[in-house]
PDB file of N, CA and C in Angstrom:
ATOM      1  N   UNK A   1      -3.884   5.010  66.643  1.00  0.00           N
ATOM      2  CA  UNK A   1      -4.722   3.842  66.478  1.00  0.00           C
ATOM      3  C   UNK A   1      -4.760   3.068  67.791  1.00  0.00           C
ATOM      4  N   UNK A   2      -6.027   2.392  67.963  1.00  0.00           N
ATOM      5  CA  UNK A   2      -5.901   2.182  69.377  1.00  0.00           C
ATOM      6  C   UNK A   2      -5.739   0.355  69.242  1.00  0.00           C
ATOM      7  N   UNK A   3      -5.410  -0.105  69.830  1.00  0.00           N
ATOM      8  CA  UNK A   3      -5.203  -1.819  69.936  1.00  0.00           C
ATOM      9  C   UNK A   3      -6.074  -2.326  71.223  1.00  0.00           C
ATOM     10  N   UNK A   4      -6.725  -3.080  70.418  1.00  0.00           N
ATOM     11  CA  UNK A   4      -7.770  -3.864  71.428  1.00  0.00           C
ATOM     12  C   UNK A   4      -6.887  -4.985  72.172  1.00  0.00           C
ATOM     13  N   UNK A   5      -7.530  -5.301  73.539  1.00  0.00           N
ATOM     14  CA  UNK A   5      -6.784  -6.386  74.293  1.00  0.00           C
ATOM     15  C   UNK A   5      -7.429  -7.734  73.419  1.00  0.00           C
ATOM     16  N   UNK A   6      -6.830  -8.592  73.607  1.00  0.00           N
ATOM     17  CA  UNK A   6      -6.967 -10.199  73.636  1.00  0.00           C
ATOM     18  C   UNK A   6      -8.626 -10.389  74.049  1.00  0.00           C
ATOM     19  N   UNK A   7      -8.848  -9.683  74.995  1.00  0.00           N
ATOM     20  CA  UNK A   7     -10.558  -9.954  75.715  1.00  0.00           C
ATOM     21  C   UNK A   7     -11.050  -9.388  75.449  1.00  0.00           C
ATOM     22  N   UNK A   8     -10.983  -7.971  74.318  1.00  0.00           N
ATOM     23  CA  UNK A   8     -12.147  -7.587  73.516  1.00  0.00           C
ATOM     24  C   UNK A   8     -12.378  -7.811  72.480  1.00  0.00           C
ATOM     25  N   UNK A   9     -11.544  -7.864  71.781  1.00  0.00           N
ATOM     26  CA  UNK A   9     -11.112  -9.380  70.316  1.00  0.00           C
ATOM     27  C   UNK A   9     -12.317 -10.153  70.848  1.00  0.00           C
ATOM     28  N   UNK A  10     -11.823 -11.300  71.549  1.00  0.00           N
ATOM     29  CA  UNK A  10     -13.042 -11.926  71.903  1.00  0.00           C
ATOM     30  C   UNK A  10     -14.637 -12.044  72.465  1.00  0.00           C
ATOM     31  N   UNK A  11     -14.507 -10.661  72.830  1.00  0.00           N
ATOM     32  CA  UNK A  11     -16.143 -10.545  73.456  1.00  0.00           C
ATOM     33  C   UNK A  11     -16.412 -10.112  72.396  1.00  0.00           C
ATOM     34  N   UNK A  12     -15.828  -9.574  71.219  1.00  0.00           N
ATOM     35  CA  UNK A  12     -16.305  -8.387  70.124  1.00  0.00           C
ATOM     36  C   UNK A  12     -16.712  -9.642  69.249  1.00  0.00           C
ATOM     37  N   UNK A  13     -16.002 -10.563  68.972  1.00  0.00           N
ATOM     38  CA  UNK A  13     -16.314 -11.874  67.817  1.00  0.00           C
ATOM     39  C   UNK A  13     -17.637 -12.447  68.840  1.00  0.00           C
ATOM     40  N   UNK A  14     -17.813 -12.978  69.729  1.00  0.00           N
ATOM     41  CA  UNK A  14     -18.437 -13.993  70.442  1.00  0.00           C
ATOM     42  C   UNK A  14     -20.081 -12.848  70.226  1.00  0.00           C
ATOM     43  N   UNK A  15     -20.006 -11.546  70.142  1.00  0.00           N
ATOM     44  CA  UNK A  15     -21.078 -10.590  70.666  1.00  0.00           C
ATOM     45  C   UNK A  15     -21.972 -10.878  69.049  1.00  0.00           C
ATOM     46  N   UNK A  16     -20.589 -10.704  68.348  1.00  0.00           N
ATOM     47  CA  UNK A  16     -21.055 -10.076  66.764  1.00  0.00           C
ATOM     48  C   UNK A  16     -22.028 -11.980  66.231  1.00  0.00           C
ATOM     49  N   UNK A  17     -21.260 -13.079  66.683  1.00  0.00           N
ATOM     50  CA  UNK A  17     -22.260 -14.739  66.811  1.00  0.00           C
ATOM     51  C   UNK A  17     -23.329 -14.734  66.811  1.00  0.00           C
ATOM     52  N   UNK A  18     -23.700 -14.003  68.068  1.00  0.00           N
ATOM     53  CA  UNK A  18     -24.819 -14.101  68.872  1.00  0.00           C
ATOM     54  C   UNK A  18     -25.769 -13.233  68.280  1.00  0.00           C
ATOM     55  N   UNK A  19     -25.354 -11.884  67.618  1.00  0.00           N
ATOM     56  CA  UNK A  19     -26.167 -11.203  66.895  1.00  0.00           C
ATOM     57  C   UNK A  19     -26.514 -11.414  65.703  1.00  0.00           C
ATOM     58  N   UNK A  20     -25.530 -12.579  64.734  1.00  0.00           N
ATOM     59  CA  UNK A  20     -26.056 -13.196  63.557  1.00  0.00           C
ATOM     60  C   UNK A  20     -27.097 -14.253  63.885  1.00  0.00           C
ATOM     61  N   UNK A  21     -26.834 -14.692  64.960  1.00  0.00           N
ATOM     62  CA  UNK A  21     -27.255 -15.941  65.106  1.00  0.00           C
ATOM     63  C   UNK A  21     -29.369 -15.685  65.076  1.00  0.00           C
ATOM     64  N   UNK A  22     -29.232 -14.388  66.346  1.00  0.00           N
ATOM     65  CA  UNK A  22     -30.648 -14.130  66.493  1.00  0.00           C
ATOM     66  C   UNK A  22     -30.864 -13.216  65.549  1.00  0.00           C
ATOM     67  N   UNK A  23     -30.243 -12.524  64.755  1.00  0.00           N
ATOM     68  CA  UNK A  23     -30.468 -12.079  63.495  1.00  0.00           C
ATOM     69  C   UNK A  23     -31.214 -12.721  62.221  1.00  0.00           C
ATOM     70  N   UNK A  24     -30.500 -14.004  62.173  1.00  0.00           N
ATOM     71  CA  UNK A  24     -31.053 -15.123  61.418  1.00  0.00           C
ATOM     72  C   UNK A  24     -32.190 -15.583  61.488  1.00  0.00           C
ATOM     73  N   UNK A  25     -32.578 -15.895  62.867  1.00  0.00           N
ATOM     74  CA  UNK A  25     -33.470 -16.514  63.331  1.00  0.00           C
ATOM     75  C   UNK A  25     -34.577 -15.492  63.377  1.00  0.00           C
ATOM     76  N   UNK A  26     -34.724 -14.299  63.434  1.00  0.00           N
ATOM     77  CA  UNK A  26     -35.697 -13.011  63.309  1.00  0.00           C
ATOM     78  C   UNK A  26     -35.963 -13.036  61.925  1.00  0.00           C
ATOM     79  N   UNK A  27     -35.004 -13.069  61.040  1.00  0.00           N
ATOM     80  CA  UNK A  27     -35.344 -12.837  59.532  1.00  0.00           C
ATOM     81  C   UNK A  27     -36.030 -13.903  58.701  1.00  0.00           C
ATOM     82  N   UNK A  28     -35.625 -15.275  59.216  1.00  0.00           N
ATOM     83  CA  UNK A  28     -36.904 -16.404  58.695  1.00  0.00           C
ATOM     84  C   UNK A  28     -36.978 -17.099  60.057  1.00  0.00           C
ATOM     85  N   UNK A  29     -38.197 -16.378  60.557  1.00  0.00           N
ATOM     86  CA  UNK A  29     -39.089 -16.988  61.180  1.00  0.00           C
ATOM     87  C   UNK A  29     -39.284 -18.383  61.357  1.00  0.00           C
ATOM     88  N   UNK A  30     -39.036 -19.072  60.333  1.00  0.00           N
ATOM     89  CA  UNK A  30     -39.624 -20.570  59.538  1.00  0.00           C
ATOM     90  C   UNK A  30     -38.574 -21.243  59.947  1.00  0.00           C
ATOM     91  N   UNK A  31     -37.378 -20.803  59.788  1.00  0.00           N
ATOM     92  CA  UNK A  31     -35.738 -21.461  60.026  1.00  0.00           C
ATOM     93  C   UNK A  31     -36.158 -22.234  61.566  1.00  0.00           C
ATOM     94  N   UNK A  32     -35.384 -23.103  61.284  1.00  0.00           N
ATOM     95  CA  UNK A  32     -35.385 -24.439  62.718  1.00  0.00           C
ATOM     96  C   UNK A  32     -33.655 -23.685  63.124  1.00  0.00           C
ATOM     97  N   UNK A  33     -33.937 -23.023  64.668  1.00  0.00           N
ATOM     98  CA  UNK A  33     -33.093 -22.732  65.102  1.00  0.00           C
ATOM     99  C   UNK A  33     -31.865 -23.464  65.016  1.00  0.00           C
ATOM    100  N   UNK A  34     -32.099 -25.112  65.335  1.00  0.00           N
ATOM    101  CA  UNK A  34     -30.536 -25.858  65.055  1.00  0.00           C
ATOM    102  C   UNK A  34     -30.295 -25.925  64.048  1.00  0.00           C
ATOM    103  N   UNK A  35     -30.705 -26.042  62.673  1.00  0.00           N
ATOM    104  CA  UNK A  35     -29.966 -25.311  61.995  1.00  0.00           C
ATOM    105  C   UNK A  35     -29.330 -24.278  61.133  1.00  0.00           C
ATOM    106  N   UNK A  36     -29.681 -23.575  62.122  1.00  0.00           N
ATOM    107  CA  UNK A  36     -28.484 -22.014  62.302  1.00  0.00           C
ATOM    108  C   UNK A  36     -28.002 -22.135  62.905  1.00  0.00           C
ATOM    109  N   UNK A  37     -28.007 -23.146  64.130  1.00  0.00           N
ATOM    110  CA  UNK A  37     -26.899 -23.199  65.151  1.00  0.00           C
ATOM    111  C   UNK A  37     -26.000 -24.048  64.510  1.00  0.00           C
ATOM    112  N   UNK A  38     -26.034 -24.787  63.697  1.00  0.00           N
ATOM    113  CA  UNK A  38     -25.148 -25.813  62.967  1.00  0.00           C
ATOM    114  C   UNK A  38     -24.569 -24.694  62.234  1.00  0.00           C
ATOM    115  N   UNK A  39     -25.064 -24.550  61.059  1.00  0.00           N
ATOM    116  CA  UNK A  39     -24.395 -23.674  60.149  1.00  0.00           C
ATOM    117  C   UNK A  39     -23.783 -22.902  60.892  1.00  0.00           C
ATOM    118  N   UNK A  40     -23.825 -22.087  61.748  1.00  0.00           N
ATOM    119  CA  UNK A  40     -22.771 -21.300  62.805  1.00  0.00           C
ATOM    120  C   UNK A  40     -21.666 -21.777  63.498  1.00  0.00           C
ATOM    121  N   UNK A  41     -22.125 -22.832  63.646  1.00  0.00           N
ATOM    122  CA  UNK A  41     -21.236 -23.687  64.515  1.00  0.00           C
ATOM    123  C   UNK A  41     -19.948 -24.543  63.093  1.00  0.00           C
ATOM    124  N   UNK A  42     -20.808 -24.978  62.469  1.00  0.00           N
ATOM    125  CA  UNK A  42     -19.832 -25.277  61.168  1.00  0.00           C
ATOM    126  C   UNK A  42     -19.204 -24.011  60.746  1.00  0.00           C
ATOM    127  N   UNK A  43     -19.240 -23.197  60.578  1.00  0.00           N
ATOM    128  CA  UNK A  43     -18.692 -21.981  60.038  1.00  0.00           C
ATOM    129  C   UNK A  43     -17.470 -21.313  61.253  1.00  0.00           C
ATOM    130  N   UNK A  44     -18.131 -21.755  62.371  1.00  0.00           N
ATOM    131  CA  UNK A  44     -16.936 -21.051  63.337  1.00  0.00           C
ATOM    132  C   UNK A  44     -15.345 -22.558  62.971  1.00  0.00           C
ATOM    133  N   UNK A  45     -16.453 -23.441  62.890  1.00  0.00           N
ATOM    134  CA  UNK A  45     -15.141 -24.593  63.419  1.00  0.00           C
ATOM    135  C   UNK A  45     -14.052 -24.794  61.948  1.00  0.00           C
ATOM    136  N   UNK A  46     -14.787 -23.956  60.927  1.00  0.00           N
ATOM    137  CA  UNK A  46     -13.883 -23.843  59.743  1.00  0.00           C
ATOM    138  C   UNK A  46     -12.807 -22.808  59.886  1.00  0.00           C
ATOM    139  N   UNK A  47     -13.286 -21.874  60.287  1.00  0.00           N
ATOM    140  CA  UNK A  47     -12.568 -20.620  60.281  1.00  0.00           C
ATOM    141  C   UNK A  47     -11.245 -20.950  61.801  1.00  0.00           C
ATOM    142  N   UNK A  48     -11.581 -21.159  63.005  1.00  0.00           N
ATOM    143  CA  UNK A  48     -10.728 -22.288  63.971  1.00  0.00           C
ATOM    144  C   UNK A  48      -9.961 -23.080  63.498  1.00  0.00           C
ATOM    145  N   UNK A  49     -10.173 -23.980  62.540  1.00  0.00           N
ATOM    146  CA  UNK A  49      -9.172 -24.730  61.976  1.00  0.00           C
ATOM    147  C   UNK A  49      -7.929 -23.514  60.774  1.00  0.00           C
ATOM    148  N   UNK A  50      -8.831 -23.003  59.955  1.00  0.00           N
ATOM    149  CA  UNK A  50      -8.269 -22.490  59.296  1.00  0.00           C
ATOM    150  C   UNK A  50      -6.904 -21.566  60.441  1.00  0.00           C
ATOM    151  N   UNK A  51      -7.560 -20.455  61.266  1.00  0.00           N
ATOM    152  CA  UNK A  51      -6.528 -20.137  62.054  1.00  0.00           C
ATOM    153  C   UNK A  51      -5.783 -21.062  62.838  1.00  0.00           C
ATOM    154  N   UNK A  52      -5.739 -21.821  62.697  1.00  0.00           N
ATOM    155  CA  UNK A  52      -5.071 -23.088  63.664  1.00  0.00           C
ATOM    156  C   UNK A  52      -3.666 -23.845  62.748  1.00  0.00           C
ATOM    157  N   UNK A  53      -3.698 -23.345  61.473  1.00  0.00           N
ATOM    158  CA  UNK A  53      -2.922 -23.940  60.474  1.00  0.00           C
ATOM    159  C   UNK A  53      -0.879 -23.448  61.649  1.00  0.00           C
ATOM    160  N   UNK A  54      -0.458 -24.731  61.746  1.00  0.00           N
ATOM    161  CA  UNK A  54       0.727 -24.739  61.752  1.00  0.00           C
ATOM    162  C   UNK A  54       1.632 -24.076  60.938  1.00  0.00           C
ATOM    163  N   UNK A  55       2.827 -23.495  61.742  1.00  0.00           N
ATOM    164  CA  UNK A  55       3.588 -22.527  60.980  1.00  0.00           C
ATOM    165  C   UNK A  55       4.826 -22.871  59.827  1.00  0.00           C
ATOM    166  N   UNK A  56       4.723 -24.379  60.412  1.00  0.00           N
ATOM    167  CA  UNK A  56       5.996 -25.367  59.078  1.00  0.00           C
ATOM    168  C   UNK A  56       7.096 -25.566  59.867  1.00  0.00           C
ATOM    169  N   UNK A  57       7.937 -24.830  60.840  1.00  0.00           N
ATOM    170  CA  UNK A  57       8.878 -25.395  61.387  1.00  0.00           C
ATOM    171  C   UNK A  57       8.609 -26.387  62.820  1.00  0.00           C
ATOM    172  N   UNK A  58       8.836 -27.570  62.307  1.00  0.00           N
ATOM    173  CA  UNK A  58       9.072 -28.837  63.303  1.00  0.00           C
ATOM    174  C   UNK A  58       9.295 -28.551  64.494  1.00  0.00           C
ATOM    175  N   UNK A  59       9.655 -27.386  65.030  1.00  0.00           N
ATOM    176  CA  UNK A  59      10.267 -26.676  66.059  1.00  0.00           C
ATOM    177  C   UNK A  59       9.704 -25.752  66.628  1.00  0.00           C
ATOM    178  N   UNK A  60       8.543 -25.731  66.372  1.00  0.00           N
ATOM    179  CA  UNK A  60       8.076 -24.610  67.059  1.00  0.00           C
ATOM    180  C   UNK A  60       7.171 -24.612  68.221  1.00  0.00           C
ATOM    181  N   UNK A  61       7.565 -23.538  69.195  1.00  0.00           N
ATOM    182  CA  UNK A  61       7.112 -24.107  70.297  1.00  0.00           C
ATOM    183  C   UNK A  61       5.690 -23.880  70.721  1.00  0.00           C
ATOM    184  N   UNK A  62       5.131 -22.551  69.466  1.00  0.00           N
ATOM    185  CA  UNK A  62       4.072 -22.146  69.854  1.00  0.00           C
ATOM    186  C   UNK A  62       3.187 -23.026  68.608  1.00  0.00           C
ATOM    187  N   UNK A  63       3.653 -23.891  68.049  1.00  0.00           N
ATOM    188  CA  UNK A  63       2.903 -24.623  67.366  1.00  0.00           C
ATOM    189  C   UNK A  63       2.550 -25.456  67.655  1.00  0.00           C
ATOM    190  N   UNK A  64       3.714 -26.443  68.470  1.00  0.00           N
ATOM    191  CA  UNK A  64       3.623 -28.079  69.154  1.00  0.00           C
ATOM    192  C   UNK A  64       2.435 -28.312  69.468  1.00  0.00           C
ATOM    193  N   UNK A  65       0.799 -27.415  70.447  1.00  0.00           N
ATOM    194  CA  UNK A  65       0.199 -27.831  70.711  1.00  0.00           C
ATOM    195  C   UNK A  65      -0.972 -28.296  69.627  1.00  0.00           C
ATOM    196  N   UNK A  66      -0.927 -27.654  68.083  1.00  0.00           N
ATOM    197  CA  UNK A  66      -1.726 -28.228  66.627  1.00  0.00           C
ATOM    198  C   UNK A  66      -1.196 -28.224  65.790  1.00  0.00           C
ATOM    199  N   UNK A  67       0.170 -29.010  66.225  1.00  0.00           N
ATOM    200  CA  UNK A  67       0.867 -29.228  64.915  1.00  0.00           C
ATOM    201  C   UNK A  67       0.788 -30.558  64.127  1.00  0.00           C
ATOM    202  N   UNK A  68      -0.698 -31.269  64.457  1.00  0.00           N
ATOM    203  CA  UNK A  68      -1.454 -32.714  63.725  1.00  0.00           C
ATOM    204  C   UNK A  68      -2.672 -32.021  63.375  1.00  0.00           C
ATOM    205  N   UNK A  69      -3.600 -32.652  62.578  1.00  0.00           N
ATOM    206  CA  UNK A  69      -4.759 -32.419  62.903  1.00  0.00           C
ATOM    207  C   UNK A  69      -5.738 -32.939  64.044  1.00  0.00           C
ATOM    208  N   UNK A  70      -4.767 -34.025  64.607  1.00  0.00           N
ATOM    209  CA  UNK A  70      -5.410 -34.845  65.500  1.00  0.00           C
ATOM    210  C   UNK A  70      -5.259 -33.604  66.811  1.00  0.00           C
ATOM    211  N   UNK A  71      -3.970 -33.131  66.889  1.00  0.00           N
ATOM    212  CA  UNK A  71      -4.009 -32.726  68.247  1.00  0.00           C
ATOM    213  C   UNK A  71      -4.808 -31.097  67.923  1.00  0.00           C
ATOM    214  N   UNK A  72      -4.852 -30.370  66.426  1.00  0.00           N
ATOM    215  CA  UNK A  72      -6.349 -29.415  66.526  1.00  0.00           C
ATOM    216  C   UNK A  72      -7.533 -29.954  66.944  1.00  0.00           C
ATOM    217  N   UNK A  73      -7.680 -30.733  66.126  1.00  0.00           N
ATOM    218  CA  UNK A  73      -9.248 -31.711  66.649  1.00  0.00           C
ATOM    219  C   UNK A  73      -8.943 -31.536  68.367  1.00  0.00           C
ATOM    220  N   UNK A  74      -8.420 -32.259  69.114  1.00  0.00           N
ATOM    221  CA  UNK A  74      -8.395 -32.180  70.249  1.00  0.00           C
ATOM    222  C   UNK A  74      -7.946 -31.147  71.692  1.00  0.00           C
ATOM    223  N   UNK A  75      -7.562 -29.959  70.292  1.00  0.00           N
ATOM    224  CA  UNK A  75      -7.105 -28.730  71.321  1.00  0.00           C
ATOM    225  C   UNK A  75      -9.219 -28.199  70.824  1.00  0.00           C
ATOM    226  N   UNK A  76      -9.232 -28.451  69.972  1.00  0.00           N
ATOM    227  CA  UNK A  76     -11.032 -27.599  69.625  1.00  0.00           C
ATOM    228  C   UNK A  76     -11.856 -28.142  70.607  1.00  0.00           C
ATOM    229  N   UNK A  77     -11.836 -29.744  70.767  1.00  0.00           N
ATOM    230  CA  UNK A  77     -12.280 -30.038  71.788  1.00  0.00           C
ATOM    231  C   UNK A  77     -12.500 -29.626  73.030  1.00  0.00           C
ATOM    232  N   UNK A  78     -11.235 -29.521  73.608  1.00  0.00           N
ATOM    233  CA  UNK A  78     -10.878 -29.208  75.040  1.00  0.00           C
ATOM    234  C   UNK A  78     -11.416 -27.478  75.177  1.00  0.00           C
ATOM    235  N   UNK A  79     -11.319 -26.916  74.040  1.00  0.00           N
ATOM    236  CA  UNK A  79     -11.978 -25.324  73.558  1.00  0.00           C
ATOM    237  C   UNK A  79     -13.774 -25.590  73.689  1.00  0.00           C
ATOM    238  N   UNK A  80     -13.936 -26.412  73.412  1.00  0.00           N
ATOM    239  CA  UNK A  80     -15.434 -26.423  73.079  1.00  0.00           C
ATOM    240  C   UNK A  80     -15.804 -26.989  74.080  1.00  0.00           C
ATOM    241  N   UNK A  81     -15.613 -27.917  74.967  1.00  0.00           N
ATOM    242  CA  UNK A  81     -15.854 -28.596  76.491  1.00  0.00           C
ATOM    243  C   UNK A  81     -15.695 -27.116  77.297  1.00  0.00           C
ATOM    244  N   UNK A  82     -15.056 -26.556  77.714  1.00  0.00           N
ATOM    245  CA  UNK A  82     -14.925 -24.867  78.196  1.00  0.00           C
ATOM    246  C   UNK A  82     -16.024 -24.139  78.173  1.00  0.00           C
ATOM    247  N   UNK A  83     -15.760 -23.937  76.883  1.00  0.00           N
ATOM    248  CA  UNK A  83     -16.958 -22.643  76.441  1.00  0.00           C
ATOM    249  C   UNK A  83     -18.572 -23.349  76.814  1.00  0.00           C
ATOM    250  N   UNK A  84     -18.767 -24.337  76.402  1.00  0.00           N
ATOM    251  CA  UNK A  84     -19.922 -24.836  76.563  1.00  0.00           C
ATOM    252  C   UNK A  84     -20.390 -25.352  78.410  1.00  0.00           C
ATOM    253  N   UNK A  85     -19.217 -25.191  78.834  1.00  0.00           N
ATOM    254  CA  UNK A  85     -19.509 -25.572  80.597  1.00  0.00           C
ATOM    255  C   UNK A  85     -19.752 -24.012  81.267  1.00  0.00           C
ATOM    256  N   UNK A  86     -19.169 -22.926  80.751  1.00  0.00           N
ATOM    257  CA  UNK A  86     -18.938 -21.961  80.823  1.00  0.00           C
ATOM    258  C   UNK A  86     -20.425 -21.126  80.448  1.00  0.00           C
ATOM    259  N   UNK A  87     -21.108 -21.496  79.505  1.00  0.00           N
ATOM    260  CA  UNK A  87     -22.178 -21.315  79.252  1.00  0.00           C
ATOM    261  C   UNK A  87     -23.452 -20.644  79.975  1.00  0.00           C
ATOM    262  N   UNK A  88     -24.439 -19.827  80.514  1.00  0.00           N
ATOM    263  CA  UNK A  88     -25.188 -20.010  80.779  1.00  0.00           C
ATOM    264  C   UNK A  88     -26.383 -20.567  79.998  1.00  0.00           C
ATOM    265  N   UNK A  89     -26.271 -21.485  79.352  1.00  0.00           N
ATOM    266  CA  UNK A  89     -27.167 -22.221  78.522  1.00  0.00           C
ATOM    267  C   UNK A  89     -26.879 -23.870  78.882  1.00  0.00           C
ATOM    268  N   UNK A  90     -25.642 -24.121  79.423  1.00  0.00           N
ATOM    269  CA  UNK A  90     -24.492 -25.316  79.805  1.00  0.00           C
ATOM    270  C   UNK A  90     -25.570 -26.202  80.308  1.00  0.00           C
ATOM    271  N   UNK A  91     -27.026 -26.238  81.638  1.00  0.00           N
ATOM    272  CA  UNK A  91     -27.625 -26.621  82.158  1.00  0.00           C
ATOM    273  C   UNK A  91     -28.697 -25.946  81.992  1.00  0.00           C
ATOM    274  N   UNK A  92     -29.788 -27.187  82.038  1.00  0.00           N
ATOM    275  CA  UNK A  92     -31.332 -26.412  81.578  1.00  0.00           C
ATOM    276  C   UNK A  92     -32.480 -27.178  83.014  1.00  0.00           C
ATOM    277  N   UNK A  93     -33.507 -26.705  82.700  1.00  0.00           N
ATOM    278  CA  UNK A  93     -34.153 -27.174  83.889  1.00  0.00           C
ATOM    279  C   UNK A  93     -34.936 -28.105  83.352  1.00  0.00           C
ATOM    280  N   UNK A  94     -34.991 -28.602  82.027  1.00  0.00           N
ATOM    281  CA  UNK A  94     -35.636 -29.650  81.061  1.00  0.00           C
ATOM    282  C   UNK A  94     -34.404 -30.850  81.024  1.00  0.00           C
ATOM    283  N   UNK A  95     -33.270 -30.451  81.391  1.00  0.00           N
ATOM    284  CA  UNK A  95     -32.233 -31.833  81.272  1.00  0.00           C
ATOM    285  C   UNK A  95     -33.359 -33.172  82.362  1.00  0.00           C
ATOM    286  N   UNK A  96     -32.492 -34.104  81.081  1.00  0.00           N
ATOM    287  CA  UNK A  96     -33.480 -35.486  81.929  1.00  0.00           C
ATOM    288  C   UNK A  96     -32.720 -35.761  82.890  1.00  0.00           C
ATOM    289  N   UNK A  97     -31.555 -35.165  83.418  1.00  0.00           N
ATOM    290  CA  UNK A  97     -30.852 -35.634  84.388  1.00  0.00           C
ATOM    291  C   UNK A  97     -30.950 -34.553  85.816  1.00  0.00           C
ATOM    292  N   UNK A  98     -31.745 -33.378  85.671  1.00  0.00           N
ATOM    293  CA  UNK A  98     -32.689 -33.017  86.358  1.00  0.00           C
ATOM    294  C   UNK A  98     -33.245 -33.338  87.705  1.00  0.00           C
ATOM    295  N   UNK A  99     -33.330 -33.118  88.879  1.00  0.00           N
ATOM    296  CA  UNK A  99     -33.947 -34.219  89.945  1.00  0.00           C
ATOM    297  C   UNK A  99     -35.314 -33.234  89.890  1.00  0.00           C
ATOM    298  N   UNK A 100     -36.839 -33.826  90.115  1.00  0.00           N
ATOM    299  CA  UNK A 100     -37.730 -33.740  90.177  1.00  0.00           C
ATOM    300  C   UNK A 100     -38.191 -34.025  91.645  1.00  0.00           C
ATOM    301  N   UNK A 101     -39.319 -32.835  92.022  1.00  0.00           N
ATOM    302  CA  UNK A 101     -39.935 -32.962  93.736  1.00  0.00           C
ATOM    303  C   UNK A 101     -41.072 -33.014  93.356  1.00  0.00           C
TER     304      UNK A 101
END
């Protein structure tokens, strides 16, 4: 059996998104892209939390960083500020902050 690295885990989830996502959006036509991007986006940030659940001992070191909900909320954050800078979608040539010639 073969074991995938850590970085195909993730390109394999992030690939399989992107193919529901425009999947969705091919199959009703009619659908307002944001929301499928919501519903996607709600659906990832459930399943994130859900894996994010603390392990119960007070002590743990690989827990300390979401072992509140405050500090998940704010590790998702600092996850979602990343990915979204990281983006090639991150900057558009329609941003109003844009300089114009």
């Amino acid at each position: 059996m073969s074991t995938k690295t850590e970085e195909q885990v993730f390109d394999s989830a992030f690939d399989k998104v992107v193919e529901m996502g425009n999947g969705q959006a091919d199959k009703d036509q009619d659908a307002d892209l944001w929301d499928i991007a919501d519903g996607m986006l709600a659906g990832a940030i459930q399943f994130w939390l859900y894996s994010r659940q603390p392990c119960g001992n007070p002590r743990c070191e690989d827990c300390a960083p979401i072992s509140t909900s405050a500090a998940r909320v704010t590790e998702l954050h600092r996850l979602t500020q990343a990915y979204a800078e990281e983006s090639e979608y991150y900057h558009s040539a329609s941003d109003s902050n844009v300089g114009r010639a």
